[in-house]
Protein backbone atom coordinates (compact mmCIF):
# COMPACT_ATOMS: atom_id res chain seq x y z
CA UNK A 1 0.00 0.00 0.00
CA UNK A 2 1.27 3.69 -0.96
CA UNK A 3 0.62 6.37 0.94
CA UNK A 4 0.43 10.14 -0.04
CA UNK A 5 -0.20 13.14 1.58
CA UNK A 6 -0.05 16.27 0.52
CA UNK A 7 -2.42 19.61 -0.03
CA UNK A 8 -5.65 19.29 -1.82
CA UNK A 9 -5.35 21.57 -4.76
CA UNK A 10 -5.37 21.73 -7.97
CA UNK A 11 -1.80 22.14 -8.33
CA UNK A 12 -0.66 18.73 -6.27
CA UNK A 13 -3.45 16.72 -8.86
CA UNK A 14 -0.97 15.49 -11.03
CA UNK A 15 1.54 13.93 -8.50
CA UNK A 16 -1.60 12.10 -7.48
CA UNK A 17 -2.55 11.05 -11.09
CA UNK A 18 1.23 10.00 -11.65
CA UNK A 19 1.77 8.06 -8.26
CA UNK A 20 -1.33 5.82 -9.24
CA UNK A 21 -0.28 5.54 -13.16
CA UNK A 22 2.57 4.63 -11.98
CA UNK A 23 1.35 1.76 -9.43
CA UNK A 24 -0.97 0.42 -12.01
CA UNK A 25 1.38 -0.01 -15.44
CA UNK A 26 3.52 -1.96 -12.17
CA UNK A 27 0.93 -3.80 -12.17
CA UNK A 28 0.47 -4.58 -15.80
CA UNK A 29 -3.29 -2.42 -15.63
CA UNK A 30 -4.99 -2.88 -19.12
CA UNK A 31 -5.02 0.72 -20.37
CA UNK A 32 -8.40 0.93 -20.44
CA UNK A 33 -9.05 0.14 -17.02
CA UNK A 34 -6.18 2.66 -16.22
CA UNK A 35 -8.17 5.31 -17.89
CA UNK A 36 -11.35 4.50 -15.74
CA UNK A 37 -9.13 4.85 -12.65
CA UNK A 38 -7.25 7.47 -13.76
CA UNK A 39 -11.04 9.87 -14.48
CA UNK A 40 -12.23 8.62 -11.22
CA UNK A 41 -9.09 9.61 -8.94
CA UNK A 42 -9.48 13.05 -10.55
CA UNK A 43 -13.18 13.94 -9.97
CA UNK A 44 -12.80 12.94 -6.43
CA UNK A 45 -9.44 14.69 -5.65
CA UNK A 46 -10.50 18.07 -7.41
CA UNK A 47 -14.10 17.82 -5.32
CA UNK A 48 -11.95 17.24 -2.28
CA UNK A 49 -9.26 20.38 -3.54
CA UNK A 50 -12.53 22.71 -4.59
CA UNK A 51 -14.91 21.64 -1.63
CA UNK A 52 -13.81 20.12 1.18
CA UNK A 53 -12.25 22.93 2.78
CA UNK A 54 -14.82 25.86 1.65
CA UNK A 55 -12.32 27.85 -0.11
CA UNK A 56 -9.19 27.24 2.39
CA UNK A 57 -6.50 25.35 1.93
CA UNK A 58 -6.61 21.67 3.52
CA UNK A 59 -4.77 18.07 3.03
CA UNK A 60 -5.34 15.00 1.73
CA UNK A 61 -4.08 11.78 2.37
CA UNK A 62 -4.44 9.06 -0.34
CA UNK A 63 -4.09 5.24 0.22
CA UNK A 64 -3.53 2.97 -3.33
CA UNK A 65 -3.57 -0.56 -2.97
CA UNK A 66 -3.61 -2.90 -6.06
CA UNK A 67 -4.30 -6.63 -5.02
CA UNK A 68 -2.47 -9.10 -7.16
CA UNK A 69 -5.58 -11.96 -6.57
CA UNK A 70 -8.27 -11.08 -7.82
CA UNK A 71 -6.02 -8.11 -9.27
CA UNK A 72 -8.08 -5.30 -7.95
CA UNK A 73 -7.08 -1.68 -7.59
CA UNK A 74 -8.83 0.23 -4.00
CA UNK A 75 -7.94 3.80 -3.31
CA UNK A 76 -9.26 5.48 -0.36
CA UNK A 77 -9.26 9.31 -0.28
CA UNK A 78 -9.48 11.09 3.36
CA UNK A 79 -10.02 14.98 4.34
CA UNK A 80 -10.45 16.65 7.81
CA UNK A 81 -12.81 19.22 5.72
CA UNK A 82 -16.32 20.19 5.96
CA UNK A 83 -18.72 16.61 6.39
CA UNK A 84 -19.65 15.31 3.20
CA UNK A 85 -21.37 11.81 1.82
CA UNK A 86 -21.17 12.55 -2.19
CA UNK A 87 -22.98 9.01 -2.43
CA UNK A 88 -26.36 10.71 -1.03
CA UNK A 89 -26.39 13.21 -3.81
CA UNK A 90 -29.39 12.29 -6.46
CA UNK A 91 -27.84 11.29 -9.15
CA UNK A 92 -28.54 13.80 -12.59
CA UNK A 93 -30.69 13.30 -15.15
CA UNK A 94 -29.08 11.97 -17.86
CA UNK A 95 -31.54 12.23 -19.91
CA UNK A 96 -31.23 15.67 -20.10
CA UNK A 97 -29.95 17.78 -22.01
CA UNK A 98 -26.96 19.25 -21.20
CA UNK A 99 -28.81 22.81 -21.17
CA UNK A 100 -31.54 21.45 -18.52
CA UNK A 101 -29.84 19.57 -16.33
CA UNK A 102 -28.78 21.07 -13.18
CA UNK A 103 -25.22 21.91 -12.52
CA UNK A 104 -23.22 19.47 -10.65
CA UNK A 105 -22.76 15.73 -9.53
CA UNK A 106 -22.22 14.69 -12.67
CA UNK A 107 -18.50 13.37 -11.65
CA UNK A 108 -19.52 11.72 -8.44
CA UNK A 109 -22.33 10.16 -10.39
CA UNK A 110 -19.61 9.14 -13.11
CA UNK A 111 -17.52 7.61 -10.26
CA UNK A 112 -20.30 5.36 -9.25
CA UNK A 113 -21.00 3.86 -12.42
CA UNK A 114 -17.39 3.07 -13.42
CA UNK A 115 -15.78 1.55 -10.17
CA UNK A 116 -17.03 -1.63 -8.52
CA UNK A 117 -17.33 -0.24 -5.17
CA UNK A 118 -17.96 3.31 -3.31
CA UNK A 119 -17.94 3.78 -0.07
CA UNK A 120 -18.16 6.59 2.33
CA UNK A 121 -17.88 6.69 6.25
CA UNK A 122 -16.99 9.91 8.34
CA UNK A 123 -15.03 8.19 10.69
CA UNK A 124 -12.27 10.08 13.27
CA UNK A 125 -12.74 14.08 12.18
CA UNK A 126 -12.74 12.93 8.32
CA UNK A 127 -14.41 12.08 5.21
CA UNK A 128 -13.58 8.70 4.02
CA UNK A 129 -14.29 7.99 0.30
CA UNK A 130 -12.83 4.53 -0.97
CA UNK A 131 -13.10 3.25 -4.64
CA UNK A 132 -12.58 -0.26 -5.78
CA UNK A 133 -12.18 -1.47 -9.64
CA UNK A 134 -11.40 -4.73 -10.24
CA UNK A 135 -8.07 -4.96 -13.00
CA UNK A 136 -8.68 -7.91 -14.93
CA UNK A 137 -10.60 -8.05 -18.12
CA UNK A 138 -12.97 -10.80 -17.91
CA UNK A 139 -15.22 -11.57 -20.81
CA UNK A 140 -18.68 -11.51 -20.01
């Protein structure tokens, strides 16, 4: 398991991004799968940088863990900002268009649908988010 901690902003995104690019093509991560992680790392880590702290600047501490079997990637996100469950927002409309539907939670919602797991807990002083996506490529 890697740890990193660091401040939540957009600035410190990318050593984020490249810390789990990194652990995954270790890990021989079909690119594909990458991507999906990749998308999903970012719209949590910018909510946490834009959000958490209501305008002030705040850390983050980011756990990666790929599993060799089942090969399974789980990253778990925490922030001593402002309590938040993302997973209670109603998900959008998708069937919207893009002019009618309301701004926001698109990205959490997008989170959702791609990993295998979400969870959230508010557990000592901070928000807990942890996402799970399974690495291999079964056929279905």
């Amino acid at each position: 398991m890697q740890e990193i901690k660091l401040q939540a902003s957009d600035e410190t995104l990318y050593t984020v991004l490249d810390t789990l690019e990194r652990e995954l093509d270790k890990n021989q991560c079909p690119e594909i799968l990458k991507s999906v992680m990749l998308i999903a790392v970012e719209e949590v880590f910018v909510n946490i940088a834009h959000y958490a702290y209501g305008g002030n600047e705040g850390e983050a501490i980011i756990n990666l863990d790929v599993i060799p079997n089942p090969k399974s990637c789980t990253i778990t996100f925490r922030d001593k900002g402002i309590p938040y469950n993302p997973l209670e927002k109603d998900d959008p409309d998708i069937t919207l268009s893009a002019e009618e539907r309301q701004i926001g939670g698109l990205g959490i919602y997008m989170v959702k649908q791609s990993m295998d797991r979400v969870e959230y807990k508010y557990e000592d002083g901070c928000n807990v988010l942890t996402i799970e996506k399974r690495l291999d490529m079964e056929e279905d």
